[in-house]
PDB file of N, CA and C in Angstrom:
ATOM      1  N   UNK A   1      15.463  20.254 -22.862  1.00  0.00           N
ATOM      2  CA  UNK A   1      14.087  20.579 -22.502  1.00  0.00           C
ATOM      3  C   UNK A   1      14.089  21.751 -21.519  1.00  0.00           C
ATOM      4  N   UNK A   2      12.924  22.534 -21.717  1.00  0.00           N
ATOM      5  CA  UNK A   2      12.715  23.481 -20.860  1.00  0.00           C
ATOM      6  C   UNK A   2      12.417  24.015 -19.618  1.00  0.00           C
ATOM      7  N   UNK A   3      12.004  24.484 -18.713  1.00  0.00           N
ATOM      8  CA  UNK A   3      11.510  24.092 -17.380  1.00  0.00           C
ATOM      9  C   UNK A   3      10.054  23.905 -17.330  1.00  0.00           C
ATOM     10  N   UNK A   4       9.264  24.541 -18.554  1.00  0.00           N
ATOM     11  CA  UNK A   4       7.624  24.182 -18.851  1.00  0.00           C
ATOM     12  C   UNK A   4       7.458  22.824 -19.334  1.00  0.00           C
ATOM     13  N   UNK A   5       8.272  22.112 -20.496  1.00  0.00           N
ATOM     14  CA  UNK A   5       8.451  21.315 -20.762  1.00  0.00           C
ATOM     15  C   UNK A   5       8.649  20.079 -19.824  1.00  0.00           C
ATOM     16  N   UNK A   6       9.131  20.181 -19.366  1.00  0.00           N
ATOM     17  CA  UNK A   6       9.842  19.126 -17.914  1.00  0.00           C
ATOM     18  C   UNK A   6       8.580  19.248 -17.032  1.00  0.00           C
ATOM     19  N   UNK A   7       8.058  20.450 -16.509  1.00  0.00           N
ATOM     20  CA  UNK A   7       6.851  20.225 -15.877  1.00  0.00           C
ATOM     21  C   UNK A   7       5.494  19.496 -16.602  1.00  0.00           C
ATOM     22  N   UNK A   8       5.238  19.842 -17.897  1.00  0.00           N
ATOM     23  CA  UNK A   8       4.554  19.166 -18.773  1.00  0.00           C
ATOM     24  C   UNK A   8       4.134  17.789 -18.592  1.00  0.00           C
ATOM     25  N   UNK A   9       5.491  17.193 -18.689  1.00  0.00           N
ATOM     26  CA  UNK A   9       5.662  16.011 -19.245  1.00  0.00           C
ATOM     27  C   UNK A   9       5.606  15.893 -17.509  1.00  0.00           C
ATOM     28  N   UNK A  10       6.278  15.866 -16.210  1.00  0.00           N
ATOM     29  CA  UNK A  10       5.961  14.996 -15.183  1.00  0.00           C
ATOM     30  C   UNK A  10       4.202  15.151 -14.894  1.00  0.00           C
ATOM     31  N   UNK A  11       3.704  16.225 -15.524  1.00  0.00           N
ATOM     32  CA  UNK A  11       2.398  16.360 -15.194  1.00  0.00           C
ATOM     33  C   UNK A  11       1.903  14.874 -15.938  1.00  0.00           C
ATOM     34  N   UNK A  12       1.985  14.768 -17.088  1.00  0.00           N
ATOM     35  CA  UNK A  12       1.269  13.734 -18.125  1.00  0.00           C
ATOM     36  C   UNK A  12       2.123  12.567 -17.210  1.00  0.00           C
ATOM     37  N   UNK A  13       3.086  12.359 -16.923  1.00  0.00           N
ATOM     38  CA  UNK A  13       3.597  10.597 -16.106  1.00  0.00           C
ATOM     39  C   UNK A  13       2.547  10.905 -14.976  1.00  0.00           C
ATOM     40  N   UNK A  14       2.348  11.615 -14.549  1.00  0.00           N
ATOM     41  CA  UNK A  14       2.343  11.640 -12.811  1.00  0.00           C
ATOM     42  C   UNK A  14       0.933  11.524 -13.232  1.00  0.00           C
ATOM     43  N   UNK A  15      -0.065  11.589 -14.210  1.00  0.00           N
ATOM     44  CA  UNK A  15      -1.660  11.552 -14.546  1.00  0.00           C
ATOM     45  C   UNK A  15      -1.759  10.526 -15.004  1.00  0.00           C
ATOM     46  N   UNK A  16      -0.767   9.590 -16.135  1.00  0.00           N
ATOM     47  CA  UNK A  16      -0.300   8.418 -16.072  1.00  0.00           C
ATOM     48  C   UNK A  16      -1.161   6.653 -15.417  1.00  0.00           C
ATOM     49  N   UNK A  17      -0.051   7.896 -14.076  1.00  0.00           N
ATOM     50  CA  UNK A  17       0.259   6.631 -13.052  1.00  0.00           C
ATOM     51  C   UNK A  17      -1.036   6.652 -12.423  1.00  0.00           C
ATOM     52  N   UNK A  18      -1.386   7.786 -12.234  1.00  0.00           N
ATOM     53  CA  UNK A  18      -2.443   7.735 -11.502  1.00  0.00           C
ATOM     54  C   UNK A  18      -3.692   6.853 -12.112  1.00  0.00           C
ATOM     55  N   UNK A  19      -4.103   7.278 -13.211  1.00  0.00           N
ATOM     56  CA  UNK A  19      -4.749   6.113 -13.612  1.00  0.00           C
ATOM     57  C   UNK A  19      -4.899   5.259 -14.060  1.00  0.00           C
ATOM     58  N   UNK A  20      -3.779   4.622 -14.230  1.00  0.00           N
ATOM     59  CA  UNK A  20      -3.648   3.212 -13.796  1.00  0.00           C
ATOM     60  C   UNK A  20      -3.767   2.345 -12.649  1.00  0.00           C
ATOM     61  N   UNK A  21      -3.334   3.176 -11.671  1.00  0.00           N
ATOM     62  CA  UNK A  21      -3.526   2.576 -10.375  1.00  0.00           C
ATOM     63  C   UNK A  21      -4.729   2.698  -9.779  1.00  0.00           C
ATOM     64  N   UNK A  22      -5.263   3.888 -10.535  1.00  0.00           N
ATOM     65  CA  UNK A  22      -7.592   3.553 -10.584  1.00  0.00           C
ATOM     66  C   UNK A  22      -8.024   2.633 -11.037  1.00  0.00           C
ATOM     67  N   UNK A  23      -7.609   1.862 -12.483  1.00  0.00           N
ATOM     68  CA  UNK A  23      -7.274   0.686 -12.533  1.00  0.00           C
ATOM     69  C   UNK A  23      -7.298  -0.133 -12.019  1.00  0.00           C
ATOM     70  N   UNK A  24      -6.203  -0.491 -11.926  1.00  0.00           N
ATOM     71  CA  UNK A  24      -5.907  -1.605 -10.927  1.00  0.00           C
ATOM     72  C   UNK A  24      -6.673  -1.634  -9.653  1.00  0.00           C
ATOM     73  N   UNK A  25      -6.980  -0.462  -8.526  1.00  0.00           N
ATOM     74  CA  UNK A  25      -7.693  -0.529  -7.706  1.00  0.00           C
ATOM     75  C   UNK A  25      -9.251  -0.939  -7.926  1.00  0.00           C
ATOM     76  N   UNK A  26      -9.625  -0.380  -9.395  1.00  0.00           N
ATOM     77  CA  UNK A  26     -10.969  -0.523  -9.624  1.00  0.00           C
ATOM     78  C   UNK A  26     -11.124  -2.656  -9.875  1.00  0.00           C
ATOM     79  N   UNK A  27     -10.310  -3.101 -10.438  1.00  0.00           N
ATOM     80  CA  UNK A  27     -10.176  -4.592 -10.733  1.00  0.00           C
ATOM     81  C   UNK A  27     -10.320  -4.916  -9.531  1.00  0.00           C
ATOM     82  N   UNK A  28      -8.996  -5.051  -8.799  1.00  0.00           N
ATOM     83  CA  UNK A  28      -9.192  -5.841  -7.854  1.00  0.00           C
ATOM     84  C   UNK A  28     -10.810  -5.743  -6.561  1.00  0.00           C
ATOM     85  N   UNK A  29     -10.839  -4.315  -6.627  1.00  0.00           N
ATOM     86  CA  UNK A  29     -12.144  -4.333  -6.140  1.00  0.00           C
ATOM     87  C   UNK A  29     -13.226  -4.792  -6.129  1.00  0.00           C
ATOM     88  N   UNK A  30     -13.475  -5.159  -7.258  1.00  0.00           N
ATOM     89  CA  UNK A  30     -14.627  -5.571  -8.108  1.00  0.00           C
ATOM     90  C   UNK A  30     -14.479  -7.490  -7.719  1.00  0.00           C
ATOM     91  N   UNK A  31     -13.149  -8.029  -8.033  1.00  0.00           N
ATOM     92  CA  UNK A  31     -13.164  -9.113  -7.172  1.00  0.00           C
ATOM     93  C   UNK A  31     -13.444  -9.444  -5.372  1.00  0.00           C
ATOM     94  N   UNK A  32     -13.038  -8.403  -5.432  1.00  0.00           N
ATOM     95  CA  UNK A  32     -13.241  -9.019  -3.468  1.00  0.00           C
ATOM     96  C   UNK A  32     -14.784  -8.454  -3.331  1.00  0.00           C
ATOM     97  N   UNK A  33     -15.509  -7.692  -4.330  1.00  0.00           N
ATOM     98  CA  UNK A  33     -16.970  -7.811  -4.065  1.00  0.00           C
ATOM     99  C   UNK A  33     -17.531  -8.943  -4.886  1.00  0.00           C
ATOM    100  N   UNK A  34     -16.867  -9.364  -5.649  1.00  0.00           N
ATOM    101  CA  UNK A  34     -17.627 -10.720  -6.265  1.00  0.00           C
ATOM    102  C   UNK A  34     -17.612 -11.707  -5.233  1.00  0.00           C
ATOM    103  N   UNK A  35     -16.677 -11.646  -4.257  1.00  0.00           N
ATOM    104  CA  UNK A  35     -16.410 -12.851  -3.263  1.00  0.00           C
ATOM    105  C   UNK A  35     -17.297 -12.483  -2.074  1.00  0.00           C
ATOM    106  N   UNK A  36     -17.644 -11.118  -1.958  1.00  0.00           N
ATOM    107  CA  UNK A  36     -18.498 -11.024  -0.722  1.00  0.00           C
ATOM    108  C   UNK A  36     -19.747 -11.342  -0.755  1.00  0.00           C
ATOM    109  N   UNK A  37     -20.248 -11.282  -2.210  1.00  0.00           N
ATOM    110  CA  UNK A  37     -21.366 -11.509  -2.958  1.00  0.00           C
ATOM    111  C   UNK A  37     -21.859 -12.513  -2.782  1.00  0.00           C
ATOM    112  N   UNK A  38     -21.006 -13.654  -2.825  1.00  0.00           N
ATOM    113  CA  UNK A  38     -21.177 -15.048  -2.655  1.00  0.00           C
ATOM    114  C   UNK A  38     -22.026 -15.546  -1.823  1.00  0.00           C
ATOM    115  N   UNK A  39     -22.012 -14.633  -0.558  1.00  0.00           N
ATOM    116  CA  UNK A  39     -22.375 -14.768   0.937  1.00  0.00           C
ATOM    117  C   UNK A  39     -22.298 -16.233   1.779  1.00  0.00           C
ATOM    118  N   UNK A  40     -20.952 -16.531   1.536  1.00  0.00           N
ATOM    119  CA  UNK A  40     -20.468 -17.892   1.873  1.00  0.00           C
ATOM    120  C   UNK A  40     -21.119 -17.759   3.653  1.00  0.00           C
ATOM    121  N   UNK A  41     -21.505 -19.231   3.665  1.00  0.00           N
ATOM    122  CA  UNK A  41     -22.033 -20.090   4.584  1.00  0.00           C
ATOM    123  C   UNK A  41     -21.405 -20.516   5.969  1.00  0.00           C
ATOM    124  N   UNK A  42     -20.053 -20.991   5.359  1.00  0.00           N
ATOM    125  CA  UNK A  42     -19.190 -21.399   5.843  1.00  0.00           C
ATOM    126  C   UNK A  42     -17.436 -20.552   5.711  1.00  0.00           C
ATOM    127  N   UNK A  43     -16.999 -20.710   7.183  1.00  0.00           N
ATOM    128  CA  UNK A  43     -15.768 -20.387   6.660  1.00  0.00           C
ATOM    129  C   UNK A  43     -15.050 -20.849   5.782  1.00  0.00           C
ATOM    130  N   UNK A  44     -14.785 -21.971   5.556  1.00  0.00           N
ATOM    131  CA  UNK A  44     -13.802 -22.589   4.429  1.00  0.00           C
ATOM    132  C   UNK A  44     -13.900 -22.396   3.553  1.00  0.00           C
ATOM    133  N   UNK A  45     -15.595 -22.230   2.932  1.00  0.00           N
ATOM    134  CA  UNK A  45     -15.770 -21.513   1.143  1.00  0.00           C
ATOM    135  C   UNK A  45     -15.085 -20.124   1.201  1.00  0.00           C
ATOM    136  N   UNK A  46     -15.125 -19.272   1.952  1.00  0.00           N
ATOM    137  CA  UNK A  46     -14.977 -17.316   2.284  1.00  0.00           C
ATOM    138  C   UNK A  46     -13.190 -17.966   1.797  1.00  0.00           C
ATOM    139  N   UNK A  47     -12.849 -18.628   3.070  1.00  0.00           N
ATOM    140  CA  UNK A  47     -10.832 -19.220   2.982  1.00  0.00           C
ATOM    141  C   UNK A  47     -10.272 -19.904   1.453  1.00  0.00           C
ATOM    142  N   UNK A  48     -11.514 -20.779   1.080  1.00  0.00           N
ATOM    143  CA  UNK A  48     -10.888 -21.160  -0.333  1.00  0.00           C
ATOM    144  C   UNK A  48     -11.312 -19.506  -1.161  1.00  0.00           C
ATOM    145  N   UNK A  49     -12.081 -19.185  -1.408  1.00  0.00           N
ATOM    146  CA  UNK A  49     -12.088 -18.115  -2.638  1.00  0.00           C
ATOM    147  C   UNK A  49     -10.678 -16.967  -2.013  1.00  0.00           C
ATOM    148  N   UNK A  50     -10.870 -16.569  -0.616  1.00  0.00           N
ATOM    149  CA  UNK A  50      -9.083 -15.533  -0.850  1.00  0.00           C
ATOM    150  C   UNK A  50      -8.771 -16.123  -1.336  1.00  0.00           C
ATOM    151  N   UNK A  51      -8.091 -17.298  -0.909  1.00  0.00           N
ATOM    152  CA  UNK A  51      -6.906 -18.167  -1.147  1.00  0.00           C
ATOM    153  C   UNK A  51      -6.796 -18.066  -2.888  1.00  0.00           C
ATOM    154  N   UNK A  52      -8.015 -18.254  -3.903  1.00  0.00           N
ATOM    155  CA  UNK A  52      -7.508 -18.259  -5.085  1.00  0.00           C
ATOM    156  C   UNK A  52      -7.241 -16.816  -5.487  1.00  0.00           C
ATOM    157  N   UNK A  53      -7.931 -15.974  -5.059  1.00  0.00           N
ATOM    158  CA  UNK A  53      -7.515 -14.478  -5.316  1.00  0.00           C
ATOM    159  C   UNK A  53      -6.319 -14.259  -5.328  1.00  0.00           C
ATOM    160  N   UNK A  54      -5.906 -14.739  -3.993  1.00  0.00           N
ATOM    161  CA  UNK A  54      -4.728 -14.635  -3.655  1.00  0.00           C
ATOM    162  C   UNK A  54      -3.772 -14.990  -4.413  1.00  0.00           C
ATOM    163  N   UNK A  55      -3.573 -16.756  -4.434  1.00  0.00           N
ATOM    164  CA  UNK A  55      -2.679 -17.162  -6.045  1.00  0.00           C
ATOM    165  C   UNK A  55      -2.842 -16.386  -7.477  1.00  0.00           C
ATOM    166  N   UNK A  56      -4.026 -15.892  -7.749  1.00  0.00           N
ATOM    167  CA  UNK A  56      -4.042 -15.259  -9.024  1.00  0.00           C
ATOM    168  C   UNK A  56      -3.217 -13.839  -8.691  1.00  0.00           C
ATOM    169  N   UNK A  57      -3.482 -13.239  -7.748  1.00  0.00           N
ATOM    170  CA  UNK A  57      -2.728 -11.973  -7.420  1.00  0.00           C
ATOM    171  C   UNK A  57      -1.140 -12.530  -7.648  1.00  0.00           C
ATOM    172  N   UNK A  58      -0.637 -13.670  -6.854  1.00  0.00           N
ATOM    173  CA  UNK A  58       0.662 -13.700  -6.995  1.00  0.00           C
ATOM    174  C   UNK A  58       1.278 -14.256  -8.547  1.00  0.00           C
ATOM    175  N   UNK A  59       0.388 -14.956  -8.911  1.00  0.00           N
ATOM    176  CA  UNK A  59       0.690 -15.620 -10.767  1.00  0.00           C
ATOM    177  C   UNK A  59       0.853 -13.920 -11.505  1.00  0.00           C
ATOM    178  N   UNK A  60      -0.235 -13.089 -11.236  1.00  0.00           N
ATOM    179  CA  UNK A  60       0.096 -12.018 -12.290  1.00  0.00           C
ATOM    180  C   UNK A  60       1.582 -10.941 -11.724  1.00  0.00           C
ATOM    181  N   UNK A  61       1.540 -10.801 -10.625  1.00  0.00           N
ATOM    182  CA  UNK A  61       2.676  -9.855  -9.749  1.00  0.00           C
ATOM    183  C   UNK A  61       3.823 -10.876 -10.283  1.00  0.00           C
ATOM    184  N   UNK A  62       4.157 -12.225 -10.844  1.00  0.00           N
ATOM    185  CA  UNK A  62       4.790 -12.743 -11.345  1.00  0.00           C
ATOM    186  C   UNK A  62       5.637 -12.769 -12.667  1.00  0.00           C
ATOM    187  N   UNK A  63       4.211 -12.533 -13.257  1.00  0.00           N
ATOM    188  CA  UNK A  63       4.288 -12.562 -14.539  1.00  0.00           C
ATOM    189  C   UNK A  63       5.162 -10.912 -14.758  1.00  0.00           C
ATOM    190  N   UNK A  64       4.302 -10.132 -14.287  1.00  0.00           N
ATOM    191  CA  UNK A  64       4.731  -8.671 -14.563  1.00  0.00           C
ATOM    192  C   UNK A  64       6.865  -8.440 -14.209  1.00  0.00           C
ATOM    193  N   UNK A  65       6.744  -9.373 -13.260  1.00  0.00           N
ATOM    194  CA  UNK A  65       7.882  -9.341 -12.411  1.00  0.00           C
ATOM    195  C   UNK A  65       8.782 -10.181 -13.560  1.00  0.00           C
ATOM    196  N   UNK A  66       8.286 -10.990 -14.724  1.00  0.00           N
ATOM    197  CA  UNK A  66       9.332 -11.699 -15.445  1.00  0.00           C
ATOM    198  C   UNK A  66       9.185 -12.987 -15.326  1.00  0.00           C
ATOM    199  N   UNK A  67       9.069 -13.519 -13.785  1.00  0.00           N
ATOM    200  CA  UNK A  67       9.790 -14.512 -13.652  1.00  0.00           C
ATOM    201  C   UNK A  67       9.359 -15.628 -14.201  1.00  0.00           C
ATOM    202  N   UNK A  68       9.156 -17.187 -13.436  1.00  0.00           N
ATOM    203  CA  UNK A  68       8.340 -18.056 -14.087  1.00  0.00           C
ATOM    204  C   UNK A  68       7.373 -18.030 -14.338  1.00  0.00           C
ATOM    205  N   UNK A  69       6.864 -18.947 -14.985  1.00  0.00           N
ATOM    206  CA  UNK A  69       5.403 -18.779 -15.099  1.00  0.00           C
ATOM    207  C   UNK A  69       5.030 -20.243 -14.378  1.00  0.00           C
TER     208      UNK A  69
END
């Protein structure tokens, strides 16, 4: 490959990545405003909904990662 070529192509990974990780930023976003939405009452409802965010964040970072399920 060439030196245009090689630049090419990190251009297209490096545009890639990037949006994917708009993506991903745009998802998870959209959850932690569904949770603010809620306009919990109490602390413990606000503590249980992270808390499942949270496990679902770690089940998929899991999954991606291989390991168990």
């Amino acid at each position: 490959m060439d030196e245009a070529q090689l630049k090419q192509l990190k251009q297209r990974v490096e545009e890639e990545l990037r949006q994917r990780e708009m993506g991903f930023l745009e998802f998870w976003l959209q959850e932690l405003k569904a949770i603010d939405a809620r306009h919990h009452k109490e602390l413990a409802g606000l503590q249980s909904d992270l808390k499942a965010l949270i496990k679902r964040m770690e089940t998929r970072l899991r999954i991606l990662k291989g390991g168990p399920r």
